[in-house]
Protein backbone atom coordinates (compact mmCIF):
# COMPACT_ATOMS: atom_id res chain seq x y z
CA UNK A 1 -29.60 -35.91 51.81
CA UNK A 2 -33.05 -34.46 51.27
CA UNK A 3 -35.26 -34.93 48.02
CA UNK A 4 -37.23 -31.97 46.80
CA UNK A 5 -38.82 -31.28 44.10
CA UNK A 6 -38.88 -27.82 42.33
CA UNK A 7 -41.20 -25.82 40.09
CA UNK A 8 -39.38 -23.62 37.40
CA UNK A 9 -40.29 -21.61 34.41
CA UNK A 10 -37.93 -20.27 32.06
CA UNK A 11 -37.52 -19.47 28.49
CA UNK A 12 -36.26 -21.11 24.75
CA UNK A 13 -36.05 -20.66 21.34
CA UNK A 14 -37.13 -23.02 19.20
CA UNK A 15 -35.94 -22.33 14.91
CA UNK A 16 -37.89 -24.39 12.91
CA UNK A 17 -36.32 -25.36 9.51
CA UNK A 18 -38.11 -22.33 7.95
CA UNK A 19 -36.53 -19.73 10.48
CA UNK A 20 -33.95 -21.24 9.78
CA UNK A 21 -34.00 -20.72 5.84
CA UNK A 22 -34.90 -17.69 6.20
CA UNK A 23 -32.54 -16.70 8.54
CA UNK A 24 -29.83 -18.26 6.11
CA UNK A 25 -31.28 -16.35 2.93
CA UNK A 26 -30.96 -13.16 5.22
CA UNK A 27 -27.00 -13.12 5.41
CA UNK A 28 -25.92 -15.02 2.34
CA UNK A 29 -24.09 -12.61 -0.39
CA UNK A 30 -25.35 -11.93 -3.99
CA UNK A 31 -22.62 -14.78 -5.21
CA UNK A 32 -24.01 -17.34 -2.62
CA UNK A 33 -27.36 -16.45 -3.04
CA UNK A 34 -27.07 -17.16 -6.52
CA UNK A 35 -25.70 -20.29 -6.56
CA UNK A 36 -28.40 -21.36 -3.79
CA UNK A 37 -31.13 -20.60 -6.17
CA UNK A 38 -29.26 -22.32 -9.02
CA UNK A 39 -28.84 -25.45 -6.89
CA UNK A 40 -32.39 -24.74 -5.52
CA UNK A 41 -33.98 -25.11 -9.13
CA UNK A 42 -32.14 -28.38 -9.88
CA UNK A 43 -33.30 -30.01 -7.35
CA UNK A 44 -36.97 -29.06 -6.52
CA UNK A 45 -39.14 -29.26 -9.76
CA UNK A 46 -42.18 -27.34 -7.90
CA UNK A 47 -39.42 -23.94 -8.94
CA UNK A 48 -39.39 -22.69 -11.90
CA UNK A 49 -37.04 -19.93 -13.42
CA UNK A 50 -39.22 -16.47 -14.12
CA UNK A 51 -38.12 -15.90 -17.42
CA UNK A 52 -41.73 -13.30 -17.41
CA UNK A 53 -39.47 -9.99 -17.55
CA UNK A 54 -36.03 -9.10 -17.75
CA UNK A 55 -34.38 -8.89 -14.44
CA UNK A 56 -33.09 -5.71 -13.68
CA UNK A 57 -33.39 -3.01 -10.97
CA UNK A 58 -36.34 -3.29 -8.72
CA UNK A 59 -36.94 -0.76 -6.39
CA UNK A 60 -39.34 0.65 -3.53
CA UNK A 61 -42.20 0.80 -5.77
CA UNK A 62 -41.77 -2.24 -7.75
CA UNK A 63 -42.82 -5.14 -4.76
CA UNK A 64 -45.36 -7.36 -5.12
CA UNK A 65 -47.66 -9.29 -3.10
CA UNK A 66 -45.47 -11.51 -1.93
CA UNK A 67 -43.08 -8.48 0.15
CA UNK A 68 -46.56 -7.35 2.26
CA UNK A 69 -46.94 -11.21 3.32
CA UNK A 70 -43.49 -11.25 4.20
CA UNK A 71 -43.41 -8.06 6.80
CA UNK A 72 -45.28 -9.96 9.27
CA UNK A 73 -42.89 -13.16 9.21
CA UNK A 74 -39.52 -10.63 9.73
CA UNK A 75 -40.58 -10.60 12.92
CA UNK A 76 -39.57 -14.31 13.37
CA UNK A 77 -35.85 -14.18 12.90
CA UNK A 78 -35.63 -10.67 14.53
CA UNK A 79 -35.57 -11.31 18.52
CA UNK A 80 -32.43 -13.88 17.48
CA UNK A 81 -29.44 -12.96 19.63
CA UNK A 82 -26.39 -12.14 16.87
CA UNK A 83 -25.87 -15.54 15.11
CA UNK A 84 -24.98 -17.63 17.45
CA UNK A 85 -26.44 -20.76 15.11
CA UNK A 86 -23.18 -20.90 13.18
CA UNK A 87 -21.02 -21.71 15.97
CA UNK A 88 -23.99 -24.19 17.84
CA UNK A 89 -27.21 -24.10 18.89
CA UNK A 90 -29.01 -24.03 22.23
CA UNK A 91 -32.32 -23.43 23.74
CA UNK A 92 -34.28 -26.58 22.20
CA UNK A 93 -32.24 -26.73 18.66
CA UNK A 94 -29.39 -29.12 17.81
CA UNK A 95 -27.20 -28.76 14.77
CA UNK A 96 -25.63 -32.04 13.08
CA UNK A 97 -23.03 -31.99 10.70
CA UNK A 98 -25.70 -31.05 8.14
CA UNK A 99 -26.23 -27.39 9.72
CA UNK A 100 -29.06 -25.56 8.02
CA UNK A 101 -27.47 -21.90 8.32
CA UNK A 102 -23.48 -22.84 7.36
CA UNK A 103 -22.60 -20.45 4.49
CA UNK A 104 -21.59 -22.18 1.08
CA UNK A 105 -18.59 -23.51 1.43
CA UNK A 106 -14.86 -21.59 0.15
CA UNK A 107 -13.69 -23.20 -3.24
CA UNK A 108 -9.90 -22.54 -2.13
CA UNK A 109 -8.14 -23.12 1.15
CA UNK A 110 -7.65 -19.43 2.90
CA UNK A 111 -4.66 -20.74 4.73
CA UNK A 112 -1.69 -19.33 2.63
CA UNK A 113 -0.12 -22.57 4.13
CA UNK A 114 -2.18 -24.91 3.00
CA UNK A 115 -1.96 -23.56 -0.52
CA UNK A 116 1.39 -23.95 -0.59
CA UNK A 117 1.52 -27.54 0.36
CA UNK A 118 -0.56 -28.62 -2.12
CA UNK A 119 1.52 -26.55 -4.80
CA UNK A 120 4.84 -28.22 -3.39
CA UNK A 121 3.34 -31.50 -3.33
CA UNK A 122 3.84 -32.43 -6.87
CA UNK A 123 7.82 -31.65 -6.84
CA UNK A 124 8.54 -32.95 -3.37
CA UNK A 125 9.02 -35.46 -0.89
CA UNK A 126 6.88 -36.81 1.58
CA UNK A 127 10.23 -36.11 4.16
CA UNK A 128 10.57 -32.43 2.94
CA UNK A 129 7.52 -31.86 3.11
CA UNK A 130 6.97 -32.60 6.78
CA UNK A 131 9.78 -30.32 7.47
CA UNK A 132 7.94 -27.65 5.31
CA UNK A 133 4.72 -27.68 7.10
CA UNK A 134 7.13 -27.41 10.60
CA UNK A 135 8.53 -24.53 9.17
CA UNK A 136 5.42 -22.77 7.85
CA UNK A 137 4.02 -23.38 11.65
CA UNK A 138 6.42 -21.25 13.06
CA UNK A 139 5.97 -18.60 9.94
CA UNK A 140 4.24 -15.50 10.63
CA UNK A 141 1.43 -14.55 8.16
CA UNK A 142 4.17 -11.42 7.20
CA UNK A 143 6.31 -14.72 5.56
CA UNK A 144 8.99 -13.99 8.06
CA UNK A 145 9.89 -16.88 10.94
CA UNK A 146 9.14 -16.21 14.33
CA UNK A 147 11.97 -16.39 16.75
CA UNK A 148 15.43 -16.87 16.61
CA UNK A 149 16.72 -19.36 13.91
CA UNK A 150 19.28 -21.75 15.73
CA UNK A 151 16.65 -22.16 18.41
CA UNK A 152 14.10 -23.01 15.75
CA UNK A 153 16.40 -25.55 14.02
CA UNK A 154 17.22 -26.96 16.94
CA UNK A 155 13.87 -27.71 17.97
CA UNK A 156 12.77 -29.04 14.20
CA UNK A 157 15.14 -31.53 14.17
CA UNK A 158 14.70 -32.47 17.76
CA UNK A 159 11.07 -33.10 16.57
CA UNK A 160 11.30 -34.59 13.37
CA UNK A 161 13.88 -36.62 14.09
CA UNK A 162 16.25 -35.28 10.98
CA UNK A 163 19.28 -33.69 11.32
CA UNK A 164 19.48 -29.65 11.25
CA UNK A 165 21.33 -29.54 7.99
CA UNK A 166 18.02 -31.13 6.44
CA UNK A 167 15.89 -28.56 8.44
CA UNK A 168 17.82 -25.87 7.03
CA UNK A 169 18.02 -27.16 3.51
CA UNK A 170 13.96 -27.02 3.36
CA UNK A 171 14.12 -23.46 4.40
CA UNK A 172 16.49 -22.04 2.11
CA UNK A 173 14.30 -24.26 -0.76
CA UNK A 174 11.14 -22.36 0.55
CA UNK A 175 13.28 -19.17 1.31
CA UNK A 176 14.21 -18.73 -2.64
CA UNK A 177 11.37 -21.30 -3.90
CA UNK A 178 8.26 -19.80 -5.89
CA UNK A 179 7.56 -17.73 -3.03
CA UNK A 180 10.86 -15.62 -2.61
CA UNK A 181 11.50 -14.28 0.71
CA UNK A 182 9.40 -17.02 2.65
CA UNK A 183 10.63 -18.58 5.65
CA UNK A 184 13.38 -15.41 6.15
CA UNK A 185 14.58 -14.77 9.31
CA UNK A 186 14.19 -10.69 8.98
CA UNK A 187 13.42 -8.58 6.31
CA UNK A 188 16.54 -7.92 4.79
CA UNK A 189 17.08 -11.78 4.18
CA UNK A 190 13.45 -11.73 2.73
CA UNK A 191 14.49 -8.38 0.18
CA UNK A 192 17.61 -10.13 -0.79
CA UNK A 193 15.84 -13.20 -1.56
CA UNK A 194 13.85 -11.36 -3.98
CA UNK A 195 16.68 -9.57 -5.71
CA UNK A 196 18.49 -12.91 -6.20
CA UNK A 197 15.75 -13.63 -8.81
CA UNK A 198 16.38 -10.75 -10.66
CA UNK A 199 18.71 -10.76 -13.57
CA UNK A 200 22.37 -9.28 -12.63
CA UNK A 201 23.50 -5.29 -12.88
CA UNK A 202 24.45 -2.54 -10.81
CA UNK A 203 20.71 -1.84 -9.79
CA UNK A 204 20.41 -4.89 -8.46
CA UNK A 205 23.88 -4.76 -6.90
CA UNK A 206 23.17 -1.55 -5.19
CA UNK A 207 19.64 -2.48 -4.02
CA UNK A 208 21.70 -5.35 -2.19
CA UNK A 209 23.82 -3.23 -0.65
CA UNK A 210 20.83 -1.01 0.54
CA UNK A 211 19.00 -3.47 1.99
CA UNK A 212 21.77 -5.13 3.99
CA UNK A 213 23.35 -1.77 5.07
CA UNK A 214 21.45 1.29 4.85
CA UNK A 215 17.66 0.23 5.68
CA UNK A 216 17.38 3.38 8.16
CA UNK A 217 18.95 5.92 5.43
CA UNK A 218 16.06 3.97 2.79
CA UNK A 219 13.61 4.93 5.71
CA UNK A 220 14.67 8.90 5.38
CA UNK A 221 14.08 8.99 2.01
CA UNK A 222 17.24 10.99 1.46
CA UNK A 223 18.84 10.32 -1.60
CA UNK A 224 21.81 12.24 -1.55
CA UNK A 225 22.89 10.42 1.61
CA UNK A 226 21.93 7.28 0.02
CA UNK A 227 24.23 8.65 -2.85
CA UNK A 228 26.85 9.23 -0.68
CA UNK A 229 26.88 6.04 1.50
CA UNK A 230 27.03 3.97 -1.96
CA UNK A 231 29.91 5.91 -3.65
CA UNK A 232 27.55 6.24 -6.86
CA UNK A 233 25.31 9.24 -8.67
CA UNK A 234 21.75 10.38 -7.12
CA UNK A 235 20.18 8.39 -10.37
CA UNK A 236 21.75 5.43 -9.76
CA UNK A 237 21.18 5.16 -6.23
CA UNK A 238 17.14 6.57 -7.26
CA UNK A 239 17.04 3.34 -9.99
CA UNK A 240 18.37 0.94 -6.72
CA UNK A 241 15.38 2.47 -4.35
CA UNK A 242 12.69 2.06 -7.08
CA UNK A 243 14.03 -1.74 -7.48
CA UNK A 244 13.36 -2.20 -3.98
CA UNK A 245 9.58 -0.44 -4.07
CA UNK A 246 9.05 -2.82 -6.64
CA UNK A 247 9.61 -6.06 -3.99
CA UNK A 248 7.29 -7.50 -1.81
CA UNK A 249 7.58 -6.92 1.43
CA UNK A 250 5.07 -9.73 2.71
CA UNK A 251 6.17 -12.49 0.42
CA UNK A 252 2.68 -14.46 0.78
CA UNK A 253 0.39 -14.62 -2.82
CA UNK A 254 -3.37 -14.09 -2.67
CA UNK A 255 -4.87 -16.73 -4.09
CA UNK A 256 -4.97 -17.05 -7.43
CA UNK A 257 -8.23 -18.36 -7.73
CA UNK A 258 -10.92 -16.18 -5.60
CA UNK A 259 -14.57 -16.11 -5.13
CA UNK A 260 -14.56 -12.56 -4.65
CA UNK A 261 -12.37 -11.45 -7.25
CA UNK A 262 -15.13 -9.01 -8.10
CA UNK A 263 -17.98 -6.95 -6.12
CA UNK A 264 -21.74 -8.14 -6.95
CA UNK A 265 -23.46 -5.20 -5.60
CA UNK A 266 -26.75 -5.93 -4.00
CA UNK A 267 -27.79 -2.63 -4.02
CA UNK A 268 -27.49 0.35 -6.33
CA UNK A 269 -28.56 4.22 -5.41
CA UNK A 270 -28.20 6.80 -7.88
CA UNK A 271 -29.69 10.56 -7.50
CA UNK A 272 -32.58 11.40 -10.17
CA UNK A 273 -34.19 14.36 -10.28
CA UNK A 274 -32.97 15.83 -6.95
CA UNK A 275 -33.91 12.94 -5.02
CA UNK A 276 -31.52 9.48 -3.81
CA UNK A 277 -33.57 6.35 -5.70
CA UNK A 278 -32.48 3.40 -4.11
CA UNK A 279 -33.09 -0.07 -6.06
CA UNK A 280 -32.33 -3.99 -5.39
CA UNK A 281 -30.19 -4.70 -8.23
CA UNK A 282 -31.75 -8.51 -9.83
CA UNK A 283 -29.64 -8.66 -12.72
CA UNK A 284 -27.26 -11.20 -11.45
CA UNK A 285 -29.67 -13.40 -9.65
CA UNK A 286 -32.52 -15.64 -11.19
CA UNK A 287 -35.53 -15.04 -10.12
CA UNK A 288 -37.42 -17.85 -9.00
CA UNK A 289 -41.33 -18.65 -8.52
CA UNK A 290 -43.87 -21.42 -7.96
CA UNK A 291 -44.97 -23.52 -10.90
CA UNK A 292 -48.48 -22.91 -11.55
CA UNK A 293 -49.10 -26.36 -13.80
CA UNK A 294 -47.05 -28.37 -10.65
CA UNK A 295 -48.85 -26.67 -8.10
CA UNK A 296 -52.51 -27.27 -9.69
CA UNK A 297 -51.78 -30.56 -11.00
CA UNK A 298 -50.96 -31.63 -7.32
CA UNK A 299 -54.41 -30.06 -5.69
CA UNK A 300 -56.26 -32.73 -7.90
CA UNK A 301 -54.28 -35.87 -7.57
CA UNK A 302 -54.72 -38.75 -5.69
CA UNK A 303 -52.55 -41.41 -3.66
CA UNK A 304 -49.71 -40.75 -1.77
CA UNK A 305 -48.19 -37.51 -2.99
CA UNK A 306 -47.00 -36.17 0.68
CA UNK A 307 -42.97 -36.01 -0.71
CA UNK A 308 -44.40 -34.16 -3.50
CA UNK A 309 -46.73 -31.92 -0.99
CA UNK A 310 -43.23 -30.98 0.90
CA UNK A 311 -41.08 -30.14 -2.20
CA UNK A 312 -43.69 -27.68 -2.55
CA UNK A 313 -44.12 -26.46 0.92
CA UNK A 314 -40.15 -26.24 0.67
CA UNK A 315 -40.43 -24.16 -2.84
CA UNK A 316 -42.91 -21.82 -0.77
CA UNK A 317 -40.53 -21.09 1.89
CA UNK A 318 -37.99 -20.35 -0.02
CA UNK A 319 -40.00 -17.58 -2.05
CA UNK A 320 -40.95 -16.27 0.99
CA UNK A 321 -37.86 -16.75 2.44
CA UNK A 322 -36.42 -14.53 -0.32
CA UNK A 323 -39.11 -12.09 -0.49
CA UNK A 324 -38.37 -11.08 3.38
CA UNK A 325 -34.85 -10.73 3.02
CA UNK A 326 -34.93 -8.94 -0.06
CA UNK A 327 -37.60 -6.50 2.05
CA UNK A 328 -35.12 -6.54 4.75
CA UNK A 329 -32.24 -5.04 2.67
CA UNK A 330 -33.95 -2.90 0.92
CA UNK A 331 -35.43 -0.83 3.91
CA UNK A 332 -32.35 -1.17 5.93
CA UNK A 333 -30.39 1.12 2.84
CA UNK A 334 -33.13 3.29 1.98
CA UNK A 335 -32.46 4.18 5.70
CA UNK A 336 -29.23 4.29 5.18
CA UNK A 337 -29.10 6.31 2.33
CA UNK A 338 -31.49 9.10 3.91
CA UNK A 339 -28.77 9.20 6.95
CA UNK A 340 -25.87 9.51 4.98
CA UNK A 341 -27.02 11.72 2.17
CA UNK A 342 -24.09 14.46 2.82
CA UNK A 343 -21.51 11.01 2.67
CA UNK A 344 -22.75 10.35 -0.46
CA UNK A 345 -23.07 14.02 -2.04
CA UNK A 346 -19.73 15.37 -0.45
CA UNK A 347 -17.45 12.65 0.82
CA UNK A 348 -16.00 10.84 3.64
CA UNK A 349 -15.43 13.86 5.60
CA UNK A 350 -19.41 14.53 5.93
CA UNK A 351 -19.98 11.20 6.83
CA UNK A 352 -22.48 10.93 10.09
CA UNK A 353 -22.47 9.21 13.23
CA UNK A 354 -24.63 5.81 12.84
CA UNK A 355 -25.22 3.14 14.79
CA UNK A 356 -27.08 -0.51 14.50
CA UNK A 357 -29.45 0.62 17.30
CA UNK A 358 -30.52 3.68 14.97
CA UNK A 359 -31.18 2.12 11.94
CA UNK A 360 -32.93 -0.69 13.43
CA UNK A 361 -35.27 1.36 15.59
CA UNK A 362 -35.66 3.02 12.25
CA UNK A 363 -37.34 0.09 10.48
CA UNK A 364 -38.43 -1.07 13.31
CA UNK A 365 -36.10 -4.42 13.66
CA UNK A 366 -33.32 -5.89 15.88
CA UNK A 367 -30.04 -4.79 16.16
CA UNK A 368 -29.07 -8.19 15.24
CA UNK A 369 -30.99 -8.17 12.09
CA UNK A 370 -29.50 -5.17 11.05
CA UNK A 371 -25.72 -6.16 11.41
CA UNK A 372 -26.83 -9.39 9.49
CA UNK A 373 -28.33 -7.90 6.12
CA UNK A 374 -25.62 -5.23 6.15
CA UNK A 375 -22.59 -7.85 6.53
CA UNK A 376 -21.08 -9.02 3.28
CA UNK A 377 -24.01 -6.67 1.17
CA UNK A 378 -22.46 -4.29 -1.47
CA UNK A 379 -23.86 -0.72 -2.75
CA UNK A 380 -23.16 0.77 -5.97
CA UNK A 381 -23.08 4.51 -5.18
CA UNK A 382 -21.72 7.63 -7.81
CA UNK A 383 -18.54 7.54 -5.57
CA UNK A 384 -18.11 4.18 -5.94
CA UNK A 385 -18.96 0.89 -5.11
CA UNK A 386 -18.40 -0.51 -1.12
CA UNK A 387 -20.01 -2.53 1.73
CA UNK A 388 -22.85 -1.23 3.82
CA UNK A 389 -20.93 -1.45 6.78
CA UNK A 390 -19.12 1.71 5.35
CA UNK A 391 -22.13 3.40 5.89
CA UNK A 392 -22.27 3.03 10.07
CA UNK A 393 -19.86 5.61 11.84
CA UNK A 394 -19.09 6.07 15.31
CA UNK A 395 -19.87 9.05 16.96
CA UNK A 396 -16.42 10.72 18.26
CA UNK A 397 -16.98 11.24 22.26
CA UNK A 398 -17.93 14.83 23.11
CA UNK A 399 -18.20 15.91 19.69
CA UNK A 400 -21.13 15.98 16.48
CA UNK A 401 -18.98 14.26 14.14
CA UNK A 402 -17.94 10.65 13.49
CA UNK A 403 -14.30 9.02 13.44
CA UNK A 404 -14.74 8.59 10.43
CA UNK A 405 -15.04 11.88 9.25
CA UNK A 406 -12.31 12.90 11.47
CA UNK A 407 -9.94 10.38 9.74
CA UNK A 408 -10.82 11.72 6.67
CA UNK A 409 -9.77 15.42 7.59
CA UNK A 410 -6.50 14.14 9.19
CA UNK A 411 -5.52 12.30 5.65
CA UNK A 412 -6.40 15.48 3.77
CA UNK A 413 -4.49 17.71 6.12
CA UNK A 414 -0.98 15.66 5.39
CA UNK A 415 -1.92 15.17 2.47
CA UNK A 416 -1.77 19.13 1.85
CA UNK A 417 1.13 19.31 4.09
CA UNK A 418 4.78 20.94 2.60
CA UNK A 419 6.82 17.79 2.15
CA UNK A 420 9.88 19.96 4.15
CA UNK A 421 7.49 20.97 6.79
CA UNK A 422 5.02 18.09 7.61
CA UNK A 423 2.21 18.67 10.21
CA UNK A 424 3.16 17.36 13.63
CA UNK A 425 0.18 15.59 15.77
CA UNK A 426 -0.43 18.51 17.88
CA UNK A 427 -0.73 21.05 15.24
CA UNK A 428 -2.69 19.18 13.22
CA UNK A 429 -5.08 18.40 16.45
CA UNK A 430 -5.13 22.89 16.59
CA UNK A 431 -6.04 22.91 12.46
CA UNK A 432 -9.19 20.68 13.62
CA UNK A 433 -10.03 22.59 16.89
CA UNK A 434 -9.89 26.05 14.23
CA UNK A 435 -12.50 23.83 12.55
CA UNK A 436 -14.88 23.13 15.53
CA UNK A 437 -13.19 19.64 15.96
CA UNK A 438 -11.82 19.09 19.24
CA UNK A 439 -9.95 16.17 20.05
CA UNK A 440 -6.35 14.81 21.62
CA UNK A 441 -3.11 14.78 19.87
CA UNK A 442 -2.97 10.99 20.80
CA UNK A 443 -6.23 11.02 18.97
CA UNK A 444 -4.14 12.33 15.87
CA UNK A 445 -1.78 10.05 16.00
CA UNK A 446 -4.23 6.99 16.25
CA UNK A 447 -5.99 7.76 13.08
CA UNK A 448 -2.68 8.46 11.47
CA UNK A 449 -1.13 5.22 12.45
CA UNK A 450 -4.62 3.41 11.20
CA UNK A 451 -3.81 5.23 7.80
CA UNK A 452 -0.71 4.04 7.71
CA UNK A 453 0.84 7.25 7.80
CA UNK A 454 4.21 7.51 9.41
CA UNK A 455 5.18 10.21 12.03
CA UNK A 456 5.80 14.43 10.63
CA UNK A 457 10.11 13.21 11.50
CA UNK A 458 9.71 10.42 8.78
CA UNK A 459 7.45 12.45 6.34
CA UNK A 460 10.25 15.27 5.74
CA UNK A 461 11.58 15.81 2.74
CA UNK A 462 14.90 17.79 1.98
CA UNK A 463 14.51 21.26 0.90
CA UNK A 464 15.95 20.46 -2.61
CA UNK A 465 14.04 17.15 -2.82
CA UNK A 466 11.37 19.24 -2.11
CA UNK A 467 11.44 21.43 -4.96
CA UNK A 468 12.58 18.91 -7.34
CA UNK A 469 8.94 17.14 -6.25
C-alpha cells in the first residue's frame, strides 16, 4: 500500500443563524408568522409592539427604509438548493434536535388513527385497544380494511396472542362505534353500518336493500329500474337514494379542532381605477420594531451587557428578517398578478402558462426562493380567495395554453352537455380542436378523471329523467 497525499478544492454552504431566520421567516404562513412574533415579543424586551398606526394594507408604495436594506441580503438565502434544511443539513451545518428552520409545530395529531386512540382511550381497555391500533394498521385511509378478512383475523390473533373471536369483537365495536363504517371489509358493509344508526322505516329499509343488492343499478342513476328491482313507487325508491347521498362514503372525521379552519390571506389584489393594486395585507399580524429607549439606554451603559447586546442583535435580525420576506412576497405576486391578469378578469379558462423559472428570472431570484414564498401564502382576489400556487400553470405540450385552462374548458363542456346525450372523450377532444385546442382523447379523459367526472356511459340520463330535470 502506497501513501499519497492529495490537494482538493471544492465547495460548502455555510447558514449562519441569521440565514437561517430569515430563511425560516420566508416560508412560515400568516398564522405561524403570527404566533412567532407574539412569542418573539415575550421573550426579547429589545421588541416592542408598533402600536404608531393602524395596521392595515401596505402596498408597493408604502415600504420603508428598512425593505431597500433588505434587497441586498435576499441574495443570501437565494442560491439555497429547495429546502433541504428541514429534512438535515450538509455542507458545514449540523441540525440538533433544536432545528432553527422546523415549522411551528401541529396542535392536533394528523393521523386519523391516532385521533381515534386517544378518543377510545377513555372507554376502553388497554387489551382492546391493542387490537384496535392492529386493526387501524391494516385500515386504508378510505376507512375500509385492506385484504381479505379471515386472513387478517388470522394473522391478529396469531400476533396478539388473543383469540379471533376477540379480534373480531374490536372490529365490529370500531365498525358501528362513533365512526360508523370503520374497519368494513367493502363498502356495502361500511353503508350499512351507517344506516344501522338511523332510526327505523321503509327509507332506511330500502336504502339497505340498495346497497347490498343493487349498487350497479345506484351507479346508473335509473330510477325506474331501481323502482322496479325494489317492488316500490319511483318516490320511494328516490327518498332511499337520497338517504344513501346523505352517508359517508369515507367514514374518517376531519379533525375537529384545525389550525386552518380558516384562510389568513397574505396578500390581497383588487382592481382600482383600471389598474390591479396589489397590497401585503398587516391586519392580522403585529407589527414589530426596535425599542428606541432599550436601544439608547444600552449605547451608554457600562459593565457586562454582551447578553443584552445579543437580544438586540437578535431583535435586529428579525426586523430585517421580516422586512426581506415581506419584500420577497410582495414582488413575487405583483409578478404574478401582471402574468395572470386575464385569470383574474375572466376565469380559469384564461389562465396562462407559468413557471417558477419565469417568475423568478422576473424578480430576479432563485427558483427555489420562489416555490418557498408562494407555498402555504394565500391571495384575496374578486374571484375569491386561494393559494399562490394556483397562480403557476403548465404549459400544455405543442400548444399556447395551459392545463389548466384546458381543464377548465373540459368541465364547462359536460357541464353544458344534454344529460341523455353526454359528450364522449373524442368529441369533446373535436369541440376543443374547433377552438384552436388540439390535444388527445386520452388527454380528455385524464382531466376528466382528475375532475372527478365519470365516463359519457355513466353520465346518461333517461330521456324522461331527462325532461323531468
Amino acid at each position: 500500500m502506497k501513501a499519497s497525499v492529495r490537494a482538493q478544492m471544492s465547495q460548502s454552504l455555510n447558514l449562519t443563524p441569521q440565514l437561517l431566520q430569515s430563511i425560516r421567516l420566508l416560508q412560515l404562513t400568516a398564522p405561524q408568522l403570527e404566533m412567532e412574533l407574539r412569542q418573539a415579543l415575550d421573550r426579547n424586551p429589545m421588541l416592542e409592539l408598533d402600536e404608531g398606526d393602524e395596521a392595515g394594507e401596505t402596498d408597493a408604495d408604502a415600504h420603508d427604509a428598512a425593505l431597500d436594506e433588505a434587497s441586498f441580503d435576499a441574495a443570501a438565502w437565494d442560491e439555497l438548493p429547495e429546502p433541504q434544511f428541514l429534512s438535515g443539513m450538509s455542507g458545514g451545518v449540523t441540525v440538533g434536535d433544536d432545528d432553527a428552520t422546523a415549522r411551528i409545530a401541529d396542535g392536533e395529531f394528523s393521523d386519523w388513527r391516532l385521533r381515534l386512540l386517544k378518543e377510545l382511550r377513555l372507554d376502553w381497555s388497554t387489551g382492546d385497544l391493542l387490537i384496535a391500533a392492529w386493526w387501524l394498521d391494516r385500515t386504508s385511509d378510505s376507512g375500509l380494511l385492506e385484504g381479505e378478512l379471515d386472513a387478517l383475523t388470522a394473522e391478529g390473533a396469531g400476533e396478539l396472542g388473543v383469540s379471533p373471536k376477540a379480534m373480531q369483537i374490536v372490529r365490529l365495536r370500531l365498525l358501528n362505534g362513533d365512526w360508523a363504517g370503520l374497519c368494513a371489509v367493502d363498502a356495502c358493509e361500511c353503508l350499512c353500518a351507517q344506516l344501522d344508526r338511523l332510526p327505523e322505516g321503509q327509507d332506511r329499509d330500502l336504502a339497505r336493500r340498495i346497497v347490498r343488492d343493487h349498487l350497479a343499478t345506484l351507479a346508473r342513476h335509473d330510477g325506474r329500474a331501481l323502482a322496479a328491482a325494489l317492488d316500490c313507487t319511483v318516490d320511494a325508491a328516490d327518498a332511499a337514494v337520497g338517504l344513501i347521498l346523505s352517508l359517508d362514503a369515507c367514514p374518517v372525521p376531519e379533525p375537529s379542532i384545525r389550525d386552518d379552519d380558516h384562510v389568513v390571506p397574505d396578500v390581497v389584489v383588487r382592481k382600482l381605477g383600471g389598474q390591479w393594486r396589489v397590497n401585503l395585507n398587516g391586519r392580522t399580524l403585529p407589527k414589530v420594531r426596535i425599542s428606541a429607549h432599550c436601544e439608547s439606554g444600552l449605547s451608554g451603559a457600562s459593565g457586562d451587557v454582551s447578553a443584552l447586546r445579543g437580544l438586540l442583535d437578535e431583535a435586529r435580525w428579525l426586523v430585517r428578517g421580516i422586512a426581506m420576506r415581506n419584500d420577497t412576497l410582495l414582488r413575487t405576486t405583483q409578478v404574478l398578478v401582471e402574468r395572470q391578469q386575464a385569470f383574474l378578469e375572466q376565469g380559469e379558462e384564461s389562465i396562462a402558462p407559468l413557471t417558477l423559472r419565469e417568475v423568478a428570472d422576473a424578480i430576479g431570484m432563485h427558483e427555489s426562493t420562489v416555490s418557498r414564498i408562494t407555498t402555504g401564502k394565500y391571495i384575496q382576489t374578486p374571484r375569491g380567495t386561494f393559494e399562490l400556487k394556483r397562480l403557476f400553470a403548465v404549459r400544455l405540450e405543442g400548444a399556447e395554453v395551459s392545463g389548466a385552462a384546458v381543464k377548465a374548458m373540459v368541465k364547462r363542456l359536460i357541464d353544458a352537455e344534454p344529460p341523455h346525450a353526454p359528450l364522449a372523450d373524442d368529441t369533446i377532444a373535436g369541440l376543443l380542436a374547433r377552438q384552436g385546442v388540439r390535444i388527445a382523447r386520452r388527454t380528455v379523459a385524464k382531466y376528466r378523471d382528475q375532475l372527478d367526472i365519470a365516463p359519457a356511459r355513466a353520465r346518461q340520463r333517461p330521456v324522461a329523467a331527462a325532461a323531468v330535470r
